[in-house]
PDB file of N, CA and C in Angstrom:
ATOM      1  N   UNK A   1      17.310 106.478  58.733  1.00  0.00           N
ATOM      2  CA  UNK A   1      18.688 106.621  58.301  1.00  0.00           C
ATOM      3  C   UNK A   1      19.034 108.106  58.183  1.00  0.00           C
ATOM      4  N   UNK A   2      18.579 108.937  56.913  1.00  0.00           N
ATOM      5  CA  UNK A   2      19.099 109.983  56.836  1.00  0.00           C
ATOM      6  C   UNK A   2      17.955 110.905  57.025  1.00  0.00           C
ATOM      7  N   UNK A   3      17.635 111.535  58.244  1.00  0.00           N
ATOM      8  CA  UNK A   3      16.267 112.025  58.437  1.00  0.00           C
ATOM      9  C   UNK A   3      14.893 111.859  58.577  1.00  0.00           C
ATOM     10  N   UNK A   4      14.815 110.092  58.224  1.00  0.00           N
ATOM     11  CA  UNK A   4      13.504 109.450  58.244  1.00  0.00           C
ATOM     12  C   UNK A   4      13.358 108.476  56.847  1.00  0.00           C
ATOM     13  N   UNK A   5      14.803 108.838  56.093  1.00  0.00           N
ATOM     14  CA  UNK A   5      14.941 108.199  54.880  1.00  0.00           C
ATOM     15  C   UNK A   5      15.481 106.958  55.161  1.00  0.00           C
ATOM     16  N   UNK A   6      14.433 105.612  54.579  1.00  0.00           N
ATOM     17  CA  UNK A   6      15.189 104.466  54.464  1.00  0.00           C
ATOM     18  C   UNK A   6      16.105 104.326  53.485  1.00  0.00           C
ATOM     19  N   UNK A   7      16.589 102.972  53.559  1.00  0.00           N
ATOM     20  CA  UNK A   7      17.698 102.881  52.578  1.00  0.00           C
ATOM     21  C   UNK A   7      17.091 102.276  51.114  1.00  0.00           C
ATOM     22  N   UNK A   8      15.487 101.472  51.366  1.00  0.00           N
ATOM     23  CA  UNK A   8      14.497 101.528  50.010  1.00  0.00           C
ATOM     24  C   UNK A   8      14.374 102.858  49.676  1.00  0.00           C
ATOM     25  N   UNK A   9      13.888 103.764  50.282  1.00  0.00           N
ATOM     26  CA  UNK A   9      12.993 105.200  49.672  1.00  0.00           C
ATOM     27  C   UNK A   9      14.151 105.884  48.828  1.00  0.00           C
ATOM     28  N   UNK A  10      15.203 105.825  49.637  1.00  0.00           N
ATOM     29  CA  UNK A  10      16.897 106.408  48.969  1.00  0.00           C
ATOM     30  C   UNK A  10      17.256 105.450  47.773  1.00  0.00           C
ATOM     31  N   UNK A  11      17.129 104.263  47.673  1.00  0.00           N
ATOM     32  CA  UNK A  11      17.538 103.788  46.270  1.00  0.00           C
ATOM     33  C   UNK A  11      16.122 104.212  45.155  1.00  0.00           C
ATOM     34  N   UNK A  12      14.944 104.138  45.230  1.00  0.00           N
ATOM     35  CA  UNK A  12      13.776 104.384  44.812  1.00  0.00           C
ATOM     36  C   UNK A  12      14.145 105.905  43.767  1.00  0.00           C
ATOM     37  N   UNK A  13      14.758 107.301  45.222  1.00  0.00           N
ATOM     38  CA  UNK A  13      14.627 107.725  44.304  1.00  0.00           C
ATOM     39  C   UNK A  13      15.670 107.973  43.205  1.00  0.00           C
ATOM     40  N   UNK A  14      17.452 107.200  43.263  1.00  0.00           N
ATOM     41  CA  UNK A  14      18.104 106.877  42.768  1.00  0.00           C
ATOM     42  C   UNK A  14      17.833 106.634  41.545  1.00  0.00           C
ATOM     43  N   UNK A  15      16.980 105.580  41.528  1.00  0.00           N
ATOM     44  CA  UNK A  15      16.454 104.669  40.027  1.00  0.00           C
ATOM     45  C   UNK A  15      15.393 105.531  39.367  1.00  0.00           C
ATOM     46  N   UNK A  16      14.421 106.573  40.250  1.00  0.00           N
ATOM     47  CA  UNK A  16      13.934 107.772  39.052  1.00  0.00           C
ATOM     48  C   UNK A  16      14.687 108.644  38.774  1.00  0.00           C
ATOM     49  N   UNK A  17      15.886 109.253  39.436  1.00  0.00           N
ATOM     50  CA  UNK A  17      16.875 110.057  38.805  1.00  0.00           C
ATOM     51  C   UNK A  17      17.900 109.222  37.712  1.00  0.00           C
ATOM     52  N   UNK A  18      18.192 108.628  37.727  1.00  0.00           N
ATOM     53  CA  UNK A  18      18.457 107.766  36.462  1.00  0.00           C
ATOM     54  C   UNK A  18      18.001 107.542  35.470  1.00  0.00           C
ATOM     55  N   UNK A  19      16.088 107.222  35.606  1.00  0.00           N
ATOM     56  CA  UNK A  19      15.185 107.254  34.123  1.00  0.00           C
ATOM     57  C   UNK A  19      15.574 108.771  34.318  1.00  0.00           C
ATOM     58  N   UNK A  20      15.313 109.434  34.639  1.00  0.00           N
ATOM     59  CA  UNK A  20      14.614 110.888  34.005  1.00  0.00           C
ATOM     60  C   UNK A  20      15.785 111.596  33.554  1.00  0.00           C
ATOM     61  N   UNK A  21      17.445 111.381  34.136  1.00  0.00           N
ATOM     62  CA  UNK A  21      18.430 112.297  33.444  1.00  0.00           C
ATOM     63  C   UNK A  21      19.422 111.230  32.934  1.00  0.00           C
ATOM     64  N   UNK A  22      19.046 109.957  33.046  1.00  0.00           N
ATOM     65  CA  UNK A  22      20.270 109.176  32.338  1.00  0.00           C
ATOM     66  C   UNK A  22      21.660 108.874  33.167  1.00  0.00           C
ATOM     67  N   UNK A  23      22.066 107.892  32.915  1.00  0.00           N
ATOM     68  CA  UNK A  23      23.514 107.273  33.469  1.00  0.00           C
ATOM     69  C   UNK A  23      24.660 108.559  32.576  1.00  0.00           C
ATOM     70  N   UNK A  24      24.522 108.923  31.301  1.00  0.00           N
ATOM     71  CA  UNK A  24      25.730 110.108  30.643  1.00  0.00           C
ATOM     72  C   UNK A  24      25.513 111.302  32.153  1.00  0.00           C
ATOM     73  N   UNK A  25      24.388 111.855  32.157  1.00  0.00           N
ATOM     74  CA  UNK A  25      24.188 113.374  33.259  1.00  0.00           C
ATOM     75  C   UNK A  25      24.665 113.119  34.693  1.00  0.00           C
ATOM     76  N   UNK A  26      24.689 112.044  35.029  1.00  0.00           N
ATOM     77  CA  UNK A  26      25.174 112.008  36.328  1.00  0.00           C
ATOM     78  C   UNK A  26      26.764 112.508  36.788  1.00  0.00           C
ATOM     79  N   UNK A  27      27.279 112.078  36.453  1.00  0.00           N
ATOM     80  CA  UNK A  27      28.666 113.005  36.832  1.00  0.00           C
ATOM     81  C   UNK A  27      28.728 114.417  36.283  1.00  0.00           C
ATOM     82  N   UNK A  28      28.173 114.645  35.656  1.00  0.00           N
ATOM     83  CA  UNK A  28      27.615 116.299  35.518  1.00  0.00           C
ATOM     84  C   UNK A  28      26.657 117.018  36.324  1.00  0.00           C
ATOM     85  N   UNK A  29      25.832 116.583  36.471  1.00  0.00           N
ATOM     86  CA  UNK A  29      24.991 116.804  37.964  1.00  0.00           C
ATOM     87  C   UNK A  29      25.562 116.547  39.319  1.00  0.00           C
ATOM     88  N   UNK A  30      26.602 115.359  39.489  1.00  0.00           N
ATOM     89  CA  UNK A  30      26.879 115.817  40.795  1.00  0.00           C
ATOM     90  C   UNK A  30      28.351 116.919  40.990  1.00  0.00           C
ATOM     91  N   UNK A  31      29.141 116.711  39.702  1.00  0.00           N
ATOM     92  CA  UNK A  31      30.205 117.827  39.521  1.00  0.00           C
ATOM     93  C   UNK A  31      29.183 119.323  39.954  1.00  0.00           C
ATOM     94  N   UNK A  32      28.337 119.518  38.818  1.00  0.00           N
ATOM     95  CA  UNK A  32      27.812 120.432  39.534  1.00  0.00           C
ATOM     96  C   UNK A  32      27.502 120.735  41.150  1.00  0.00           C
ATOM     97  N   UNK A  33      27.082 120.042  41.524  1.00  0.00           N
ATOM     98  CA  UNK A  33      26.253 120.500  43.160  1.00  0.00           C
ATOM     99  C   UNK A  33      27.673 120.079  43.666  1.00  0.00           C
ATOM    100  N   UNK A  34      29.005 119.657  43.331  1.00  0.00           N
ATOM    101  CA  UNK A  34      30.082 119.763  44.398  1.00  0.00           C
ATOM    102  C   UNK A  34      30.419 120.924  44.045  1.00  0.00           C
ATOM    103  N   UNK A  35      30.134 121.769  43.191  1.00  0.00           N
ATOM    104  CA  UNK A  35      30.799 123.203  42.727  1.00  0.00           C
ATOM    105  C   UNK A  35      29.943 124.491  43.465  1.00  0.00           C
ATOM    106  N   UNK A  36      28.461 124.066  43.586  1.00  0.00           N
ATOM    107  CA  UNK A  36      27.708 124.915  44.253  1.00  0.00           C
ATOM    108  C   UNK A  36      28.119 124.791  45.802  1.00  0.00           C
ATOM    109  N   UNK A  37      28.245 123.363  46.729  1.00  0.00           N
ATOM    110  CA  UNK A  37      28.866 123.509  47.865  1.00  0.00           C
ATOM    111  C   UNK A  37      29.820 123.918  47.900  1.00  0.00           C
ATOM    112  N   UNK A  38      31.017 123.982  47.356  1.00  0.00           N
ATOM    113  CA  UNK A  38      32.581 124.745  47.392  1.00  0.00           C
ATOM    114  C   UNK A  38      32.057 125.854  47.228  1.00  0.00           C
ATOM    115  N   UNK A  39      31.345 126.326  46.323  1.00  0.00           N
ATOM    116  CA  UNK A  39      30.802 127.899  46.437  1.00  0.00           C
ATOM    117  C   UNK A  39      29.861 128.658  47.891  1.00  0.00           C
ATOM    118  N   UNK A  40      29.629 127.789  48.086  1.00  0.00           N
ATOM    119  CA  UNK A  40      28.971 127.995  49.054  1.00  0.00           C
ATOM    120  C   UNK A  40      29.377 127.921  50.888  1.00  0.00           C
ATOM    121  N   UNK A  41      30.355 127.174  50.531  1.00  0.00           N
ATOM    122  CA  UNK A  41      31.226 126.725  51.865  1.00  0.00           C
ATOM    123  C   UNK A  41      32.417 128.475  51.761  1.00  0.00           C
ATOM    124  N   UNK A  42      32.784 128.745  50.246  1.00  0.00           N
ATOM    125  CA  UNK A  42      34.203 129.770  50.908  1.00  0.00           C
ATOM    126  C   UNK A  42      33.513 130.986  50.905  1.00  0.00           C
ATOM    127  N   UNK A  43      31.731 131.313  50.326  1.00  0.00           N
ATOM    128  CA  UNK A  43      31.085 132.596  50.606  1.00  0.00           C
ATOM    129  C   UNK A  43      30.821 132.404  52.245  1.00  0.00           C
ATOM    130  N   UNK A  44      30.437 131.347  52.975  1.00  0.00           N
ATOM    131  CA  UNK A  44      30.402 131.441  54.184  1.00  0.00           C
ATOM    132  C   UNK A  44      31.072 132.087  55.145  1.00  0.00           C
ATOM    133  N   UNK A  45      32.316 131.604  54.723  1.00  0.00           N
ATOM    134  CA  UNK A  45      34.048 131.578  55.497  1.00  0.00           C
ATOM    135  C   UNK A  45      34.112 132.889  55.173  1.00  0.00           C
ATOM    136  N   UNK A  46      34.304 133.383  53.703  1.00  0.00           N
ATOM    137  CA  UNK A  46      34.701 135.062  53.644  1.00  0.00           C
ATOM    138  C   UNK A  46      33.711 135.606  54.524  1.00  0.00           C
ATOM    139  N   UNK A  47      32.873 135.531  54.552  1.00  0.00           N
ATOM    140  CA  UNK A  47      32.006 136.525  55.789  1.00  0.00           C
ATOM    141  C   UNK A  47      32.144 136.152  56.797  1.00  0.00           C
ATOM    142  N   UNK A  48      32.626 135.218  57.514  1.00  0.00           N
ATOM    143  CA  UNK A  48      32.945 134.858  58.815  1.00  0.00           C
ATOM    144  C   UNK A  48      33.843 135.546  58.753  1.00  0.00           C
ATOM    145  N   UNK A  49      35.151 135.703  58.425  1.00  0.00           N
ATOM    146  CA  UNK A  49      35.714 136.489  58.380  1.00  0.00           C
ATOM    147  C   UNK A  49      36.055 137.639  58.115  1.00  0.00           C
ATOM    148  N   UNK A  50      35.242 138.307  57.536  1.00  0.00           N
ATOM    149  CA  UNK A  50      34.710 140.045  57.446  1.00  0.00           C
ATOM    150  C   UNK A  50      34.280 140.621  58.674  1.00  0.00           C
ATOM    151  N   UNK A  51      33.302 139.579  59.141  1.00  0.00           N
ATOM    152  CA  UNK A  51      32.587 139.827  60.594  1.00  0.00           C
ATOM    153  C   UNK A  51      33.699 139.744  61.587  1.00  0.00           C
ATOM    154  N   UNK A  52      34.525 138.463  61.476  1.00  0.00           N
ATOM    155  CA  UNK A  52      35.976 138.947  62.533  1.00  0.00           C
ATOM    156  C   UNK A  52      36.731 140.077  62.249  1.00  0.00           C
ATOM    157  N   UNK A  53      37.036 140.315  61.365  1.00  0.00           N
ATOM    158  CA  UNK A  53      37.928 141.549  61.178  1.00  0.00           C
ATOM    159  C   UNK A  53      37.094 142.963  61.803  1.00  0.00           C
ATOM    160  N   UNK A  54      36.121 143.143  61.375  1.00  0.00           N
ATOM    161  CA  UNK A  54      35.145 144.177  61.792  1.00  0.00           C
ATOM    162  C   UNK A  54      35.084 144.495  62.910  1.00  0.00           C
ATOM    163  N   UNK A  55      34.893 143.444  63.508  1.00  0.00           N
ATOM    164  CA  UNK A  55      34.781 143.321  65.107  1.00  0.00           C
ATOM    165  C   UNK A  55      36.030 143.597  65.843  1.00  0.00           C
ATOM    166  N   UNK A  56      37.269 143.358  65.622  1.00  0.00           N
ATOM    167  CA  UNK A  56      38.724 144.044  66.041  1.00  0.00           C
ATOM    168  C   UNK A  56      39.040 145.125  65.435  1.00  0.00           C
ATOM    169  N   UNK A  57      38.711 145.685  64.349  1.00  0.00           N
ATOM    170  CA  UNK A  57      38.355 147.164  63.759  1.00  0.00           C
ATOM    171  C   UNK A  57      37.340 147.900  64.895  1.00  0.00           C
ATOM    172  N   UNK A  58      36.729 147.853  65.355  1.00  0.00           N
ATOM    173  CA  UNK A  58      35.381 147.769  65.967  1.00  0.00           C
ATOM    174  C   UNK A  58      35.880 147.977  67.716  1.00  0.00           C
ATOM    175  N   UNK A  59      37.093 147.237  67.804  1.00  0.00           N
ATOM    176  CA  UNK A  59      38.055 146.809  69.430  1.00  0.00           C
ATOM    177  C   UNK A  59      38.513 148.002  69.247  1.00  0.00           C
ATOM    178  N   UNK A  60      39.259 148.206  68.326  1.00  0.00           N
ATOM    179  CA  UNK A  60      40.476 148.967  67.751  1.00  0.00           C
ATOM    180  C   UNK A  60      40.091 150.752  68.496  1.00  0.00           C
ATOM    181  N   UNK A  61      38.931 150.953  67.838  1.00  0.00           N
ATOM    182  CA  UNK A  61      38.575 151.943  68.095  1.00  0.00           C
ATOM    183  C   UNK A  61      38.335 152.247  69.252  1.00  0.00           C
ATOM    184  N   UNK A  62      37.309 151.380  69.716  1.00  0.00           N
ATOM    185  CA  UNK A  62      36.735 151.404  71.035  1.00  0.00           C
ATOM    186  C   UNK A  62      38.065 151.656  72.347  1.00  0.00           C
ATOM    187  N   UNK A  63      39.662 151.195  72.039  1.00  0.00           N
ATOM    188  CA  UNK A  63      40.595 151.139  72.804  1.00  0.00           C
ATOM    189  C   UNK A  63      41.127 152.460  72.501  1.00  0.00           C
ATOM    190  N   UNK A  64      41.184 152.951  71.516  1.00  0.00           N
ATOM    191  CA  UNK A  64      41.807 154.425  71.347  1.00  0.00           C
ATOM    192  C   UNK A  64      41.091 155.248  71.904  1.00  0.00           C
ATOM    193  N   UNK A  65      39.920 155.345  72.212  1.00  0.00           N
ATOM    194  CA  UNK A  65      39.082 156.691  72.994  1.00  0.00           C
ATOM    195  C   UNK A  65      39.442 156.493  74.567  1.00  0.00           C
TER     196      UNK A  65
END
C-alpha cells in the first residue's frame, strides 16, 4: 500500500500510538505536524523563489555588459 505498508501493519501502529499518547493528544499531534508541513512547504517556495529572482538578477547583468 504505502511503501510496503499493509493496511494491518498501518492500523497496528495506529492502536500503539493511541496506548502510548491517548485519544485527548491526537488532534494535538496531528495539528502539530500540519503546522510543521505548512512550515515547511512556504520555506521551500521562498527559496525557490530567491533562486528565481537571483537568476534574472544574474540575466540582468549578464545583458548589460
Amino acid at each position: 500500500m504505502f511503501g510496503g505498508i499493509s493496511v494491518w501493519e498501518l492500523s497496528i501502529i495506529l492502536v500503539i500510538v493511541l496506548i502510548i499518547f491517548g485519544a485527548g493528544k491526537l488532534p494535538e499531534i496531528g495539528s502539530g505536524i500540519g503546522k510543521a508541513i505548512k512550515n515547511f512547504k512556504s520555506a521551500t517556495n521562498e527559496s525557490e523563489i530567491k533562486d528565481k529572482e537571483s537568476d534574472k538578477e544574474s540575466i540582468e547583468e549578464k545583458n548589460k555588459t
